[in-house]
Protein backbone atom coordinates (compact mmCIF):
# COMPACT_ATOMS: atom_id res chain seq x y z
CA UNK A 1 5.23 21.76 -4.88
CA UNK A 2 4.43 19.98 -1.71
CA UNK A 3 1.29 17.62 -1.62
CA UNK A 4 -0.41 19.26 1.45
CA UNK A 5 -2.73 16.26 2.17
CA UNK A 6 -0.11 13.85 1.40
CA UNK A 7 3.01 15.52 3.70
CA UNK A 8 -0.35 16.16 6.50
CA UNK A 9 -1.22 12.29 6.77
CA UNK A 10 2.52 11.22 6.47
CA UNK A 11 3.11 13.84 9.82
CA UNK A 12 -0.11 11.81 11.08
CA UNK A 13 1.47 8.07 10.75
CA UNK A 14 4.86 9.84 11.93
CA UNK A 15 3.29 10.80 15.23
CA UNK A 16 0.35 7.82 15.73
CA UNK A 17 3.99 5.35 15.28
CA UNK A 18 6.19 7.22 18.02
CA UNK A 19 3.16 7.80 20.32
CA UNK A 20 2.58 3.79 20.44
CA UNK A 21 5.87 3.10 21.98
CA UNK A 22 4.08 3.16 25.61
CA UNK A 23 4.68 6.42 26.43
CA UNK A 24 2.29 7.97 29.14
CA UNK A 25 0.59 10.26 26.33
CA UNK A 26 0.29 7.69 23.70
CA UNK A 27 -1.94 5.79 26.98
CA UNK A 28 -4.04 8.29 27.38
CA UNK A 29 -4.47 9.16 23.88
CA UNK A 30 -5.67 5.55 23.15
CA UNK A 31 -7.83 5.69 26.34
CA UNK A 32 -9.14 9.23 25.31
CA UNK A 33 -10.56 7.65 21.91
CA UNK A 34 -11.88 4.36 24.02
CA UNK A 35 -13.90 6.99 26.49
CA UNK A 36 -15.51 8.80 23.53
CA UNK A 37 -15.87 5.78 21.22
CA UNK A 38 -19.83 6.60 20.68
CA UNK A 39 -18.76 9.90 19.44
CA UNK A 40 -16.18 9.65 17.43
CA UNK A 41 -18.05 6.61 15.52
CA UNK A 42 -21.35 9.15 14.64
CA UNK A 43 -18.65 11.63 13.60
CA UNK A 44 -17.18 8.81 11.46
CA UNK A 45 -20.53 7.64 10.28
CA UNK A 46 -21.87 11.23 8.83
CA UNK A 47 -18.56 11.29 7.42
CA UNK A 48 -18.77 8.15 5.44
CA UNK A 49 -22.65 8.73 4.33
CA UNK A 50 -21.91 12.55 3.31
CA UNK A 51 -18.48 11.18 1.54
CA UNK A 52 -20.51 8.22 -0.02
CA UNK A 53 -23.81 10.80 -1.22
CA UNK A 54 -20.92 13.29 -2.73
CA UNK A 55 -18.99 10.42 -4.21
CA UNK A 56 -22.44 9.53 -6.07
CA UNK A 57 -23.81 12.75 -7.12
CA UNK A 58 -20.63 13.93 -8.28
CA UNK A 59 -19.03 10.86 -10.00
CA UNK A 60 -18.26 12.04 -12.89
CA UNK A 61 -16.32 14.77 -11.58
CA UNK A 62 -14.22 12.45 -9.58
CA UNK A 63 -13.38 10.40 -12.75
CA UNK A 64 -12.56 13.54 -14.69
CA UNK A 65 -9.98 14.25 -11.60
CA UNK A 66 -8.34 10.71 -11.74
CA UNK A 67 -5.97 8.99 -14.81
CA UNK A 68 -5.69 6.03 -13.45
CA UNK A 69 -8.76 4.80 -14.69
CA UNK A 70 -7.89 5.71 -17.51
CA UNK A 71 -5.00 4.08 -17.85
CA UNK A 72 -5.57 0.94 -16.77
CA UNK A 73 -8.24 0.38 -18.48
CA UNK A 74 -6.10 1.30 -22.37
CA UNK A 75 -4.06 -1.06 -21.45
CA UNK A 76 -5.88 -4.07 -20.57
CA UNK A 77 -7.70 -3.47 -23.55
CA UNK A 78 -4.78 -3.05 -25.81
CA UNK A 79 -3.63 -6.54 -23.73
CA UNK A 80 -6.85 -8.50 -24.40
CA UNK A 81 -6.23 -7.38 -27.83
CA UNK A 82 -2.56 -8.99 -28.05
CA UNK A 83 -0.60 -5.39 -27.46
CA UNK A 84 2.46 -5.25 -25.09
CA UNK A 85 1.20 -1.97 -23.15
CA UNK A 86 4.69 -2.40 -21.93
CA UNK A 87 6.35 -2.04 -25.81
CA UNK A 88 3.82 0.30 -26.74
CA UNK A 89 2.47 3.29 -25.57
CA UNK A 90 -1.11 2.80 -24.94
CA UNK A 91 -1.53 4.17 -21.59
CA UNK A 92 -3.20 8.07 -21.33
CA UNK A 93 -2.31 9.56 -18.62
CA UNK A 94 -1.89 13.53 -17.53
CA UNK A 95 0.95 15.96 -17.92
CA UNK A 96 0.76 17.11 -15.09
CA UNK A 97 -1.35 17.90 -12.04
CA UNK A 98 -5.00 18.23 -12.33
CA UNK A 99 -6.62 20.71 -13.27
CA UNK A 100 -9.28 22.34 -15.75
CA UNK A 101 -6.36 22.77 -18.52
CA UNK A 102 -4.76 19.65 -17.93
CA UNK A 103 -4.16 17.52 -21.15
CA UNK A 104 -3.19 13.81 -21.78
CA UNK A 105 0.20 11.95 -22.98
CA UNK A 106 0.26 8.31 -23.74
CA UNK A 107 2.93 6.64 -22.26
CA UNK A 108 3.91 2.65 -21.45
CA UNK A 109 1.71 1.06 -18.94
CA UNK A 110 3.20 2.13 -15.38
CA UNK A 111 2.83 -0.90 -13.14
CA UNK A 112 3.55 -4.13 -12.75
CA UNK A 113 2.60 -7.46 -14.73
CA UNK A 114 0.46 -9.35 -11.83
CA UNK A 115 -1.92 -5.29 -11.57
CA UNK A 116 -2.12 -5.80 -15.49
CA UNK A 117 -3.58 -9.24 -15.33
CA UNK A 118 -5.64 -9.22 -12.20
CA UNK A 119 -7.38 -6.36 -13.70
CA UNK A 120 -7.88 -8.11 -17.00
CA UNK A 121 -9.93 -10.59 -14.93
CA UNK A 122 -11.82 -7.91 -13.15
CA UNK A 123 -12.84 -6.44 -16.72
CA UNK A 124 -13.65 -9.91 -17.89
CA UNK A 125 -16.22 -9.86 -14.54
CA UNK A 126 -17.16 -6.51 -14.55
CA UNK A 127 -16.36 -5.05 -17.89
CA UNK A 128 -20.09 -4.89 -18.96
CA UNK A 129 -20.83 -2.23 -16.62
CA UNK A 130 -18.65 0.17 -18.75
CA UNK A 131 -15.29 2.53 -18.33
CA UNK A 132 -15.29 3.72 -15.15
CA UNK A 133 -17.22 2.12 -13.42
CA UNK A 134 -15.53 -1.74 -13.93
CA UNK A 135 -12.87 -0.05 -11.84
CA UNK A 136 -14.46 1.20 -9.16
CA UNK A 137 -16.40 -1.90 -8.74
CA UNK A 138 -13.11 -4.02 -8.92
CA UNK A 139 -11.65 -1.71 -6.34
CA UNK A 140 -14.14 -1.14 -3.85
CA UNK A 141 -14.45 -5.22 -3.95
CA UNK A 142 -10.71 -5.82 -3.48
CA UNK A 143 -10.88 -3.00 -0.54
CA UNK A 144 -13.54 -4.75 1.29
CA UNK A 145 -11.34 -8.10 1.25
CA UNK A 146 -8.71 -6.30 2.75
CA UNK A 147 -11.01 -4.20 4.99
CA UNK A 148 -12.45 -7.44 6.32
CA UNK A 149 -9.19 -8.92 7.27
CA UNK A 150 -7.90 -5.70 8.57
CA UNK A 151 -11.24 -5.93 10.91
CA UNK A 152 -10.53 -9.24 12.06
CA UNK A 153 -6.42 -8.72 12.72
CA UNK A 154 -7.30 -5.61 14.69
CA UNK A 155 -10.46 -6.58 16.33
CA UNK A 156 -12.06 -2.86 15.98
CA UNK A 157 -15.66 -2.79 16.83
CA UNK A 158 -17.78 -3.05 13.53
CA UNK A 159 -20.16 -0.10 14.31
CA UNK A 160 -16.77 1.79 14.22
CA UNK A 161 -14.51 0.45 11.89
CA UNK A 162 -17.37 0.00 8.77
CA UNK A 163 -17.51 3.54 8.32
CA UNK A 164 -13.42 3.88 8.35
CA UNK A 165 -13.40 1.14 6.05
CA UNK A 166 -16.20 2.90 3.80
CA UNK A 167 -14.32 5.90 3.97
CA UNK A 168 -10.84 4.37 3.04
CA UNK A 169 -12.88 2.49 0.17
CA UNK A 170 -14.11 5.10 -1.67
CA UNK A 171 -11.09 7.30 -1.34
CA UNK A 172 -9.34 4.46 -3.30
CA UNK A 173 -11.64 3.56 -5.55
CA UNK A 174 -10.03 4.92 -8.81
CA UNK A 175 -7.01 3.98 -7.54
CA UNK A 176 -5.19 0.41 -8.33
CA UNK A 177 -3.80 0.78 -4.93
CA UNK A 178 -7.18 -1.45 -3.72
CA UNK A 179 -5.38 -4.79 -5.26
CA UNK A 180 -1.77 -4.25 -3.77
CA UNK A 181 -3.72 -3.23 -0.75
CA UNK A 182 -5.95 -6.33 -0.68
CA UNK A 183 -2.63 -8.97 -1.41
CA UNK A 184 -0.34 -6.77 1.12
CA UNK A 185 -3.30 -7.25 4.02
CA UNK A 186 -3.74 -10.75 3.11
CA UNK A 187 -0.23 -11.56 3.52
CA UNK A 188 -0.20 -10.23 7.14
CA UNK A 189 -3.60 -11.81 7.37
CA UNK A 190 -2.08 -15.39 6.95
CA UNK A 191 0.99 -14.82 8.97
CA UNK A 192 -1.36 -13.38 11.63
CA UNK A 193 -3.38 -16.78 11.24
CA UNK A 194 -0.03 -18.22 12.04
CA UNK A 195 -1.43 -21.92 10.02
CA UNK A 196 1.23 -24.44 9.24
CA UNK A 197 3.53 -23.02 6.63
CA UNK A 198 2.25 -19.42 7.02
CA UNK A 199 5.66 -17.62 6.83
CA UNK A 200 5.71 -18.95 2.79
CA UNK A 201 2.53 -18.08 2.04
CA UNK A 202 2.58 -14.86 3.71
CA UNK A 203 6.04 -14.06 1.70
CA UNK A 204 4.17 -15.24 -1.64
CA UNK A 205 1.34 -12.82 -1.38
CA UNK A 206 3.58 -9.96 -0.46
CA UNK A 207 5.76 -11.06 -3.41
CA UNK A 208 1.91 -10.37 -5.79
CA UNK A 209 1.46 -7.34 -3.73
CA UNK A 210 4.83 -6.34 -5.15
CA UNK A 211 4.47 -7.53 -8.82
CA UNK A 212 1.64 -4.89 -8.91
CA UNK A 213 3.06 -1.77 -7.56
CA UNK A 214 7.12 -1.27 -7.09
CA UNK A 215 6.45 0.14 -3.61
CA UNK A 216 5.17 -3.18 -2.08
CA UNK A 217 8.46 -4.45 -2.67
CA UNK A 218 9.69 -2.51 0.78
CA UNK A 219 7.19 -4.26 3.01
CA UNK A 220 8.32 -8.01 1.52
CA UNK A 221 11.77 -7.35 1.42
CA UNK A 222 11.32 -6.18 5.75
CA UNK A 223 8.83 -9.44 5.93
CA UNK A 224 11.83 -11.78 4.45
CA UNK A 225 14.59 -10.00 6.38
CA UNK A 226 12.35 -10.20 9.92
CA UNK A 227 11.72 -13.89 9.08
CA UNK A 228 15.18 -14.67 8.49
CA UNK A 229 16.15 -13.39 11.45
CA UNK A 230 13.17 -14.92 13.28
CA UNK A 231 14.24 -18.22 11.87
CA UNK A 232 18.07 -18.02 12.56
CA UNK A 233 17.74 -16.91 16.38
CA UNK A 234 15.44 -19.41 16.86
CA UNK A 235 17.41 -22.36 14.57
CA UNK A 236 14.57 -23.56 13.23
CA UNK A 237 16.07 -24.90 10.00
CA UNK A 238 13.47 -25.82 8.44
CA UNK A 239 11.36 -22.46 8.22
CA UNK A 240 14.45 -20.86 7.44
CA UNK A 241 14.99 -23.13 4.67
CA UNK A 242 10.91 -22.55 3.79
CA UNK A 243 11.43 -18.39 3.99
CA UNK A 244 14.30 -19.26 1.16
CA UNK A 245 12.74 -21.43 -0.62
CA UNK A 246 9.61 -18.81 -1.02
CA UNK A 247 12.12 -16.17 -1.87
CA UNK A 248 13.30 -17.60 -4.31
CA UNK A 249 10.30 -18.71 -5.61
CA UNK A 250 8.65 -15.34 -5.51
CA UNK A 251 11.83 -13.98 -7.77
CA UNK A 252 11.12 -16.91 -10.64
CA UNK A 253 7.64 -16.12 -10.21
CA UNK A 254 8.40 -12.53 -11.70
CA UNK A 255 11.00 -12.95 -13.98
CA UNK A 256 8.07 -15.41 -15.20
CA UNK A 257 5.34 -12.88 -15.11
CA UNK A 258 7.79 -10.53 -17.18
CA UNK A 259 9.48 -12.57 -19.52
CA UNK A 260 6.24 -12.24 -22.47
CA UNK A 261 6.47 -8.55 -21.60
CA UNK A 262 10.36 -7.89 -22.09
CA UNK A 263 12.09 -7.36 -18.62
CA UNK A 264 13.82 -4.93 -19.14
CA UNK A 265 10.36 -3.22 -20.53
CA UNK A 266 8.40 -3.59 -17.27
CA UNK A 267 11.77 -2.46 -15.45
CA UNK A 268 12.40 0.82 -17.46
CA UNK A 269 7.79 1.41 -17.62
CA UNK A 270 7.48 0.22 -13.98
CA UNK A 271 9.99 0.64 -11.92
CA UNK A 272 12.80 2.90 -12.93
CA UNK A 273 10.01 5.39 -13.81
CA UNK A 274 9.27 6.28 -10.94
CA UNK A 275 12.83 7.71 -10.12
CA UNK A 276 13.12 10.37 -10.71
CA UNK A 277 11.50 13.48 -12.86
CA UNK A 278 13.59 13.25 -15.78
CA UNK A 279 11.95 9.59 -16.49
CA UNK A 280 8.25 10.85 -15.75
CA UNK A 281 8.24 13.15 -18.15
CA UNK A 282 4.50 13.52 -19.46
CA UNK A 283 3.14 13.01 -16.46
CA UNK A 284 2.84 14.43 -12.63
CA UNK A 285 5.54 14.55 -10.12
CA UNK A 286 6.74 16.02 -6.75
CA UNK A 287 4.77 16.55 -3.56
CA UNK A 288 7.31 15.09 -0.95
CA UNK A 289 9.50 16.66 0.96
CA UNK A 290 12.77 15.10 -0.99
CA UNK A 291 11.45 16.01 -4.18
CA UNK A 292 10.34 19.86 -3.41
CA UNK A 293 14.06 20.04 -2.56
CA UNK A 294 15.60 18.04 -5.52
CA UNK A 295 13.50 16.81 -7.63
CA UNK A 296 15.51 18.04 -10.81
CA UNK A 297 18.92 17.06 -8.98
CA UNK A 298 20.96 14.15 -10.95
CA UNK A 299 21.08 12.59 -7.03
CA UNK A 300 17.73 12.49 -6.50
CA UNK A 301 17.56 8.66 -7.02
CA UNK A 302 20.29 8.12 -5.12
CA UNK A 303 19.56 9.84 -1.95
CA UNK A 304 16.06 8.17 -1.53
CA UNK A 305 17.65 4.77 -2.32
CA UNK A 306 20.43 5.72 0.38
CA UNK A 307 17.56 6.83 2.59
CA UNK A 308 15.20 3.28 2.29
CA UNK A 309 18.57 0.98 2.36
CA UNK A 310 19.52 2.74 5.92
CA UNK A 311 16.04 2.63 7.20
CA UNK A 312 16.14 -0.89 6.35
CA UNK A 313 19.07 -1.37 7.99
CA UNK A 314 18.29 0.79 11.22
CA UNK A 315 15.22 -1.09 10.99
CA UNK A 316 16.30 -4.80 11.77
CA UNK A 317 17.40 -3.96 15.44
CA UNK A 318 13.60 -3.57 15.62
CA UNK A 319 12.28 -6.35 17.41
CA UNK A 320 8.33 -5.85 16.03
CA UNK A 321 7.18 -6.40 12.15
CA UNK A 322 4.66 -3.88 12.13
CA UNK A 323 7.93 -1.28 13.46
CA UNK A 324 9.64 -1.74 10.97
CA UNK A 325 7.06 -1.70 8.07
CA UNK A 326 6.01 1.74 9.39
CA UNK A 327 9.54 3.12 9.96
CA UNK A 328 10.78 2.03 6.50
CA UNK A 329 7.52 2.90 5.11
CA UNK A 330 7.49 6.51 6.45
CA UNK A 331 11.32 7.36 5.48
CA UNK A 332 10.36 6.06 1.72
CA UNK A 333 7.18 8.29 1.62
CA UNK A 334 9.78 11.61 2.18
CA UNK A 335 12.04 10.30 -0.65
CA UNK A 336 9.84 8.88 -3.45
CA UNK A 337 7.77 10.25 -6.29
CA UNK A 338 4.84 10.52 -5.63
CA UNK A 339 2.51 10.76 -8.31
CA UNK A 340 -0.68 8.88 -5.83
CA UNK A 341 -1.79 8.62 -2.92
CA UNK A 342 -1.07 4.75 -3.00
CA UNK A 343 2.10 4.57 -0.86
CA UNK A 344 0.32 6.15 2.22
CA UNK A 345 -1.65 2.60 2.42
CA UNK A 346 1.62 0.60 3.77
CA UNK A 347 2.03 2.86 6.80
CA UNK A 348 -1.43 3.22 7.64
CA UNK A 349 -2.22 -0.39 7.34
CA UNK A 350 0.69 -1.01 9.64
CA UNK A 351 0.57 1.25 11.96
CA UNK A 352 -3.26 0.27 12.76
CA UNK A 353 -1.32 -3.80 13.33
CA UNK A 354 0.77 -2.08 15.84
CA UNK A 355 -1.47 -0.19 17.68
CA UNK A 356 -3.53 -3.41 18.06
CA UNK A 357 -0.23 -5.49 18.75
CA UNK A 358 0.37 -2.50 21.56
CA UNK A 359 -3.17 -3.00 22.90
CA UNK A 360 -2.42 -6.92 23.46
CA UNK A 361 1.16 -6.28 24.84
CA UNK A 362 -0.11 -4.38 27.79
CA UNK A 363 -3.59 -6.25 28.41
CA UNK A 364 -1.19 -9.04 28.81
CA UNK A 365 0.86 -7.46 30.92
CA UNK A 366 -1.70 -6.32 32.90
CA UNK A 367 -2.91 -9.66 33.46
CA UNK A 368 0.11 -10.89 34.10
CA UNK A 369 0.68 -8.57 36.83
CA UNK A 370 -2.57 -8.97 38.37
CA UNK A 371 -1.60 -12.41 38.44
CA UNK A 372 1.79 -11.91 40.42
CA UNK A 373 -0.11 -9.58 42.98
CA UNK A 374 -2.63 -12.75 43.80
């Protein structure tokens, strides 16, 4: 069945992406939100306060609709306690979509090592507090890292872009999506920053961002492919050789992180099963468009990987980043799983970098033509 608020906001990024590309509509869309900026930020401000008043009075309602929590918080437990939640099946999670019937299977922990052990720190801060609300602490802090660096890459007013980020927040708050979020930002945060060796340390923090949930692993393998590229037209050698070196670094860094796990555990808990349905069994599947079609079919996985590789491809004539991220991004979002919300993140995040990198592009071409005409 087709995740209506998942398919909507997918059609959203869809449109926001091909609207940027200069068009005349896309400029006056972006100049119709600049003329009524006071508005739209009170609309965005009741917004946040009446999602943040809900979100409080009815909290335990929105941890009765989440597993996550759940989850996550078994197995770093069982993990504190010396159990592989990879080996053994500690993780309850539900059978199925939500609803008042819905019952709980335990399965093998469902992401990857790096999301198991930064949230084994977070308990060790914020464990005290109690199950759930460690995790919603841990997550609204890790979203406000990445909200802050989103603020500063973009330059949106603060008036208007706290309640967006308040809004975004709490929406992912019983979701681990905050920390892949939070490492994925702060990877285009450094390579934004543009410091001396950026390009490594932005491919290292993707590489994190990917060692906690398997879809981050789109976004650095586009980052590594743009950078080669970058690196090769330009011959610069030695950042070449740098965007290798961190490559390869970032692949011994998670055989590394899954080698006391088993890796062929953590591939079959964390990555494989999210496939397809016939390896999710115990716990929700469907909402995309691929998987309302197929979901059951034996080529399921195999169209959606032939979908992402030829994005991928298609995507490298592209000559911006933030492009790419969203194009790939959107054409995975029709073929995966989805079981969360989670994946959404990549393409929003990005597509708010290339509206901002469309904003610059013409203010400089403005300039530059005002320059020509004196």
């Amino acid at each position: 069945m087709l995740d209506i608020f998942y398919n909507a906001t997918l059609l959203i990024l869809a449109v926001f992406w091909l609207l940027s590309f200069g068009n005349l509509r896309g400029k006056q869309f972006i100049e119709t939100l600049k003329k009524h900026r006071k508005v739209l930020t009170a609309v965005l401000w009741v917004a946040v306060l009446v999602f943040a008043a809900v979100f409080v009075v009815y909290f335990s309602y929105f941890d009765r609709i989440h597993d996550i929590d759940e989850a996550v918080t078994a197995s770093v437990i069982s993990f504190k306690h010396g159990i592989d939640p990879y080996d053994h099946k500690v993780a309850p999670r539900f059978t199925g979509p939500y609803s008042d019937t819905v019952t709980f299977s335990m399965g093998y922990y469902n992401y990857l090592p790096f999301d198991l052990m930064a949230y084994s720190g977070a308990y060790v801060v914020f464990g005290w507090t109690g199950t759930p609300v460690w995790f919603v602490l841990s997550n609204l802090l890790f979203s406000a890292v990445a909200m802050f660096m989103i603020q500063r890459i973009t330059k949106v007013q603060w008036e208007t872009f706290i309640p967006i980020a308040g809004i975004v927040a709490l929406f992912y708050s019983f979701d681990n999506a905050s920390l892949t979020l939070m490492l994925m930002v702060a990877s285009a945060y450094v390579l934004w920053m543009g410091a001396r060796h950026s390009e490594v340390f932005s491919l290292i923090l993707m590489a994190l961002a990917a060692l906690t949930k398997v879809y981050a692993a789109v976004p650095f393998a586009i980052l590594l492919l743009y950078l080669i590229q970058k690196e090769v037209r330009s011959r610069d050698w030695r950042k070449l050789g740098e965007a290798l070196v961190a490559a390869v670094s970032s692949g011994t860094m998670a055989v590394a992180m899954m080698v006391p796990f088993g890796i062929m555990n953590v591939i079959n808990d964390a990555v494989l099963f999210h496939s397809s349905e016939g390896t999710r069994v115990g716990t929700s599947v469907g909402g995309t468009l691929l998987s309302d079609i197929m979901l059951t079919s034996p080529w399921f996985s195999v169209v959606g990987l032939v979908v992402v590789v030829a994005a991928l491809l298609i995507s490298l004539r592209m000559k911006s980043l933030n492009d790419r991220v969203v194009f790939v991004s959107i054409c995975l979002l029709l073929t995966i799983v989805k079981s969360s919300q989670a994946p959404l993140t990549v393409g929003g995040v990005y597509l708010a970098f290339k509206l901002r990198e469309m904003y610059v592009n013409r203010a400089a071409a403005a300039d530059k033509a005002s320059s020509s005409a004196s």
